[in-house]
Protein backbone atom coordinates (compact mmCIF):
# COMPACT_ATOMS: atom_id res chain seq x y z
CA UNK A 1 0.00 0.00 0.00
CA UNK A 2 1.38 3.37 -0.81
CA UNK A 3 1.83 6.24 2.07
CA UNK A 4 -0.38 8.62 0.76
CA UNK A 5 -3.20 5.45 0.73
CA UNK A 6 -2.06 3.93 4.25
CA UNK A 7 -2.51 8.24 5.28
CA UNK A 8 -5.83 8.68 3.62
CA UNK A 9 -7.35 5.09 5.47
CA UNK A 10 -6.32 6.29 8.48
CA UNK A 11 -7.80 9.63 8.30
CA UNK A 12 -10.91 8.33 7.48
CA UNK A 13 -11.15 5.74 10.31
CA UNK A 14 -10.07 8.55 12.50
CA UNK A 15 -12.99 10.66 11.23
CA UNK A 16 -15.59 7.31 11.57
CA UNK A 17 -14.14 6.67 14.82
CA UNK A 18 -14.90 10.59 16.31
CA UNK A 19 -17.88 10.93 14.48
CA UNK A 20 -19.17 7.65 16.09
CA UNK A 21 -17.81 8.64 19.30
CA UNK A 22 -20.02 12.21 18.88
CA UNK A 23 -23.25 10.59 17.86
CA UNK A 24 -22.38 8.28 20.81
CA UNK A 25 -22.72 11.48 23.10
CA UNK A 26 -25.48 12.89 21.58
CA UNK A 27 -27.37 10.30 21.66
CA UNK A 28 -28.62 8.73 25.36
CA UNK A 29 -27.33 5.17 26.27
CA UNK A 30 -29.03 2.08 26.31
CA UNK A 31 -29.59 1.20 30.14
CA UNK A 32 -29.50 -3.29 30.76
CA UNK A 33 -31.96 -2.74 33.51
CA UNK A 34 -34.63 -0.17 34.12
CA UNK A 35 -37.00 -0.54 36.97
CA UNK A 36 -40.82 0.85 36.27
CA UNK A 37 -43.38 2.13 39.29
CA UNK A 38 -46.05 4.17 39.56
CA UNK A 39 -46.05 7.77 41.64
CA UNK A 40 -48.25 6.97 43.92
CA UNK A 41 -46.41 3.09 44.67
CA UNK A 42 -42.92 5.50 44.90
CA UNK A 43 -44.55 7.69 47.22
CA UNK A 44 -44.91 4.99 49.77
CA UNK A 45 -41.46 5.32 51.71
CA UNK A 46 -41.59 1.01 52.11
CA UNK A 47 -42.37 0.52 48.18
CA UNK A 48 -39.88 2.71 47.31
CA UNK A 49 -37.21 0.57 49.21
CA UNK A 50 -38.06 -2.18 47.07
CA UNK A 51 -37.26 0.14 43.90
CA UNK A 52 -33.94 1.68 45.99
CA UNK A 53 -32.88 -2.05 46.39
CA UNK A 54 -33.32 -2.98 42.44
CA UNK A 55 -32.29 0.12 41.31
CA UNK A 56 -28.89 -0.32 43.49
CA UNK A 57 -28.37 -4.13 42.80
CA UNK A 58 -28.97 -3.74 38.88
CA UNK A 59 -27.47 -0.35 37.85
CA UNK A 60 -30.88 0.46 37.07
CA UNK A 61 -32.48 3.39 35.64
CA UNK A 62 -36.20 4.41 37.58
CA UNK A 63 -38.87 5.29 35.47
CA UNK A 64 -42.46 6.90 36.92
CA UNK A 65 -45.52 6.95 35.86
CA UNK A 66 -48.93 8.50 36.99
CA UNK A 67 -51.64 7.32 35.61
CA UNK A 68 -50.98 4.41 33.22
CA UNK A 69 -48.04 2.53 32.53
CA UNK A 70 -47.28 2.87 28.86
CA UNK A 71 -46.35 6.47 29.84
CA UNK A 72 -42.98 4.91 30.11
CA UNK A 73 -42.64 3.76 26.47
CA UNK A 74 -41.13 7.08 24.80
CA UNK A 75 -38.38 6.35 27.64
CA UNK A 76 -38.01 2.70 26.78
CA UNK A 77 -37.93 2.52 23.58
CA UNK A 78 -34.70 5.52 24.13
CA UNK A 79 -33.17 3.50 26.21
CA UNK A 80 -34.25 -0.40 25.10
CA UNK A 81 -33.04 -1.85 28.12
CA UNK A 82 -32.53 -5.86 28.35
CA UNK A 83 -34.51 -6.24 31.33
CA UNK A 84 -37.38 -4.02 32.89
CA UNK A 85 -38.92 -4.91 36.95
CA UNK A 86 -41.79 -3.22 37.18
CA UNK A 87 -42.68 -2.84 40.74
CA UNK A 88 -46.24 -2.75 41.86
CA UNK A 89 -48.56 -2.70 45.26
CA UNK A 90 -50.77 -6.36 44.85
CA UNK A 91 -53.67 -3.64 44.18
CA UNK A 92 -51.98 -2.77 41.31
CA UNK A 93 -51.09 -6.16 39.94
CA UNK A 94 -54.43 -6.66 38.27
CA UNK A 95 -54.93 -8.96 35.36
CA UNK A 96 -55.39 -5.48 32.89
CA UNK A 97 -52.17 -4.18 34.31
CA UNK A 98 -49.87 -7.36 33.11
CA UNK A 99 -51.71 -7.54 29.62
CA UNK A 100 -50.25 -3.94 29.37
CA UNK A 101 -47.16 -4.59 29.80
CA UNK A 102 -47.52 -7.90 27.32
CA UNK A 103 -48.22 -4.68 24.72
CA UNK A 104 -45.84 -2.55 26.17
CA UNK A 105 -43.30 -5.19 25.80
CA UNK A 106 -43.39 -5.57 22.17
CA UNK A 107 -43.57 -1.89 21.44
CA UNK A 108 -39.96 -0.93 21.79
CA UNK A 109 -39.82 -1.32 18.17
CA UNK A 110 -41.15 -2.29 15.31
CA UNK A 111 -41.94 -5.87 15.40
CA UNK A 112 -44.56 -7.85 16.47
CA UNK A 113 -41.67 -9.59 18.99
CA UNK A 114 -40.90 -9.16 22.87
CA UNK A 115 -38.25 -6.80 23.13
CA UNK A 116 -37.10 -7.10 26.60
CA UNK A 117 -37.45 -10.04 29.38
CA UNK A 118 -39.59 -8.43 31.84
CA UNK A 119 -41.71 -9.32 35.26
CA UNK A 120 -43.79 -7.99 38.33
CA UNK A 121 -42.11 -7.45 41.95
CA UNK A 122 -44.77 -7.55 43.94
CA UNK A 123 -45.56 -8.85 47.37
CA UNK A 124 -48.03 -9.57 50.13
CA UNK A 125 -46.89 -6.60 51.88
CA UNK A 126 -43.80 -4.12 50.36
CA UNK A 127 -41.49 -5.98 52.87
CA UNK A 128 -41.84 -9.34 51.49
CA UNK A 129 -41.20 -7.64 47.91
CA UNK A 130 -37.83 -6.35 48.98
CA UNK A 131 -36.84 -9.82 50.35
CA UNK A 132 -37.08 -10.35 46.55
CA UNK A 133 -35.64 -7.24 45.27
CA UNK A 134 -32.71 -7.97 47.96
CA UNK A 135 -31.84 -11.48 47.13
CA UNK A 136 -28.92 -11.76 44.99
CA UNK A 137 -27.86 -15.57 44.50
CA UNK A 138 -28.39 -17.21 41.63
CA UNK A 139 -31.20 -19.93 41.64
CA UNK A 140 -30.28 -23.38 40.06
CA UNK A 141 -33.00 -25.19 38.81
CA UNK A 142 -32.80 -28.78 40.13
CA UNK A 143 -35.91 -30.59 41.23
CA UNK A 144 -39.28 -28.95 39.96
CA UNK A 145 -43.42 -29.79 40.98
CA UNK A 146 -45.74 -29.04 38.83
CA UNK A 147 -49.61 -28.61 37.33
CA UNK A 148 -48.56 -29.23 34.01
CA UNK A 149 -45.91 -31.27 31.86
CA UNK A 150 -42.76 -30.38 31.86
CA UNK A 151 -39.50 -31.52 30.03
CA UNK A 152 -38.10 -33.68 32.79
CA UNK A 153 -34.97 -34.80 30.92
CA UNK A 154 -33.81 -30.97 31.98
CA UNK A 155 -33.84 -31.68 35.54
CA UNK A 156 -32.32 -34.24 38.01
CA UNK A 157 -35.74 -34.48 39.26
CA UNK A 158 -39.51 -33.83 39.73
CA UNK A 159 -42.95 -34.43 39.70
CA UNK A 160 -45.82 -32.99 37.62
CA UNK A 161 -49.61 -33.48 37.44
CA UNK A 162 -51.25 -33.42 34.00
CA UNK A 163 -54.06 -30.92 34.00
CA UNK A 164 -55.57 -32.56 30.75
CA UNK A 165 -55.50 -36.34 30.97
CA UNK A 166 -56.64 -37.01 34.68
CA UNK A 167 -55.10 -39.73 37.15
CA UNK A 168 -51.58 -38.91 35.08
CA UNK A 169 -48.58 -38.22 36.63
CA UNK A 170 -44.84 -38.44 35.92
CA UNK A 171 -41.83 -38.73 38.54
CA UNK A 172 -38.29 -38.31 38.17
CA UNK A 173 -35.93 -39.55 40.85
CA UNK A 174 -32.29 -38.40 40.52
CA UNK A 175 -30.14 -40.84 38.39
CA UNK A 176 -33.25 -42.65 37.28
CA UNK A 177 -35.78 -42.44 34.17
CA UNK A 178 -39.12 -40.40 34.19
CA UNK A 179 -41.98 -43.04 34.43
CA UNK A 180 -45.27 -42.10 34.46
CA UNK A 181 -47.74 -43.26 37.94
CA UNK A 182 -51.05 -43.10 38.46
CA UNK A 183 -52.60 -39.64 39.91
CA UNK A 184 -55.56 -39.33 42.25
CA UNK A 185 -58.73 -38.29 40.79
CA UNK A 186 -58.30 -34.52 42.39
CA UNK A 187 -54.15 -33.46 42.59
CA UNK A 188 -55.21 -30.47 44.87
CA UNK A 189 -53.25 -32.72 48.09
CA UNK A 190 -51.01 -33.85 45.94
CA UNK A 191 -50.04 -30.17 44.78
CA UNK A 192 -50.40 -28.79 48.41
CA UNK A 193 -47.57 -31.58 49.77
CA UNK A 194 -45.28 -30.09 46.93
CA UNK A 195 -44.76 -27.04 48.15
CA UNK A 196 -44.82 -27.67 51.45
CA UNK A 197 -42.70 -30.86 51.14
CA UNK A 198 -41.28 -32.04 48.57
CA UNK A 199 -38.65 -28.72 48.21
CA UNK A 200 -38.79 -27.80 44.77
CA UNK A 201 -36.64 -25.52 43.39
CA UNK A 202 -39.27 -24.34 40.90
CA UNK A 203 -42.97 -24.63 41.08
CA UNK A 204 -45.05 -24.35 38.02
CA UNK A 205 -48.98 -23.76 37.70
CA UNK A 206 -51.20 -23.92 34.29
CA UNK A 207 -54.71 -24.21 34.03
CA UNK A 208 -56.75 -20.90 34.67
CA UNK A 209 -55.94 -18.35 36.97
CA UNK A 210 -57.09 -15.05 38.23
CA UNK A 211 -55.56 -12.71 40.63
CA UNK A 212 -57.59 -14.81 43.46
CA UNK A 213 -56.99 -18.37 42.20
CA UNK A 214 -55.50 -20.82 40.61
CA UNK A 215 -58.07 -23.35 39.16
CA UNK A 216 -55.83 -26.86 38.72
CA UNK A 217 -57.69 -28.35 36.16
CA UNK A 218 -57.74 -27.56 32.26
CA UNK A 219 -59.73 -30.43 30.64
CA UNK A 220 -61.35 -32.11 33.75
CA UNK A 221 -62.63 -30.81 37.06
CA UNK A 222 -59.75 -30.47 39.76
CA UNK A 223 -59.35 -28.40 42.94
CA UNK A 224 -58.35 -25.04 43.53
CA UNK A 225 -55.52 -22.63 45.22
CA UNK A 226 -56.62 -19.71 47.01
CA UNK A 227 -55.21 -17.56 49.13
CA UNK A 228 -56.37 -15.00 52.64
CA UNK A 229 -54.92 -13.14 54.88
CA UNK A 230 -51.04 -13.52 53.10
CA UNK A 231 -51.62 -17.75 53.26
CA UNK A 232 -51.94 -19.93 50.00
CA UNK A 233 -54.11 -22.60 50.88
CA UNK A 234 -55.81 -25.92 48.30
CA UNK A 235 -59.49 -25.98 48.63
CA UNK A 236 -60.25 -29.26 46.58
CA UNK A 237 -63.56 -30.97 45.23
CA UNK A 238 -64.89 -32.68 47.81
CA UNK A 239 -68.18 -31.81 48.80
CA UNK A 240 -70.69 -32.53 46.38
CA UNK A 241 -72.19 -29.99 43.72
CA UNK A 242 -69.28 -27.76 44.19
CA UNK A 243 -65.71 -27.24 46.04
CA UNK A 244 -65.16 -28.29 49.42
CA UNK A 245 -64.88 -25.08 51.66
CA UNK A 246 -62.71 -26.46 53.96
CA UNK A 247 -58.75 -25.89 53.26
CA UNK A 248 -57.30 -28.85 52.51
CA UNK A 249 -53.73 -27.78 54.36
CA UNK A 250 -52.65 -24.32 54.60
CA UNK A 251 -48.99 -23.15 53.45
CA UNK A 252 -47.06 -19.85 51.96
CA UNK A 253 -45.82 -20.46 48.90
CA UNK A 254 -41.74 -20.89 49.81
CA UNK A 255 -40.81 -21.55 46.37
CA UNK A 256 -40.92 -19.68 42.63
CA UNK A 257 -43.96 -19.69 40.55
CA UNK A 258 -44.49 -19.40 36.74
């Protein structure tokens, strides 16, 4: 290569290299984690620990809204973060406020497609939403219980109910095949000893679900979970025309949910 070429290349990828550093300035950063609430969640002084607490662990940017949450969006789509905790009172947490955030989600840009991996920290109370904000080890997924099938040849072991074929159930013991048993006609026990028991590292529901239950069954007629007073509790089908009201066992729920 001659001098005068070698000279001109280098200009020019010293003029790329400050014009990209310019637009760089000019233009705001992305942020990996941005934590959403609403003002009048913030304005709680025990809420706004569990923001403090994400914002801190993650680096994050805070973003605050008043009324509605896609106020946020013009921000988000600026900043396109990776991951976005939006922190919200169990008031809040309505069924209409996560299918906003399912939109929200895939607004960012122009596709139809999630742009960000996203979830609610919520809580029975704001303290036990900052034990979640606070905790910072990583959780290995190991031995799972569930309502519905799951892959078990990705864990060393489990248990899941099928909430479509009743009386099916599969168990995996470490070191040993899946094989599938047979289930009792209402898993609503069954599910209660799991998380109080059994120790799973992940515990997964399906079915239907509102913000007050979780009804087991898909395809056939099953039990429920419920919850008062801060306590998950299985009310199953025992009792004729229509659910038993007594509580089968009572237990909080010590493990994750999906």
């Amino acid at each position: 290569m001659s001098p005068a070429r070698y000279r001109w290349l280098a200009g020019w990828y010293a003029g790329a290299a400050l014009a990209s550093a310019a637009a760089a300035a000019e233009t705001p950063t992305a942020s990996a984690y941005v934590v959403v609430v609403s003002q009048a969640t913030a304005a709680e002084p025990a809420w706004q620990a569990v923001v403090d607490a994400l914002a801190t662990q993650h680096q994050a940017r805070v973003l605050v809204f008043t009324e509605a949450v896609r106020e946020v969006l013009p921000a988000l789509r600026t900043w396109f973060p990776r991951h976005v905790g939006f922190v919200a009172r169990p008031e809040e947490a309505s069924r209409a406020f996560v299918h906003e955030i399912h939109r929200l989600a895939r607004q960012l840009d122009d596709d139809p497609y999630t742009d960000c991996f996203w979830g609610v920290v919520t809580g029975y109370d704001a303290a036990n939403a900052l034990r979640l904000a606070q905790h910072t080890e990583p959780l290995t997924i190991r031995k799972i219980a569930s309502g519905t099938e799951l892959a078990m040849e990705m864990v060393e072991a489990g248990v899941w109910y099928c909430e479509l074929n009743q009386n099916k159930m599969v168990r995996k013991e470490p070191g040993q095949p899946a094989v599938e048993l047979q289930a009792p006609d209402d898993t609503t026990e069954a599910l209660v000893s799991a998380l109080n028991d059994y120790q799973a590292d992940l515990f997964v529901t399906s079915g239907h679900a509102t913000e007050r239950d979780w009804q087991i069954g898909f395809r056939y007629r099953n039990g429920y979970f419920r919850h008062a007073d801060g306590q998950l509790f299985g009310q199953d089908t025992q009792g004729g025309g229509g659910p038993s009201t007594r509580p089968t066992r009572r237990s909080t729920c010590p493990s994750a949910t999906a």
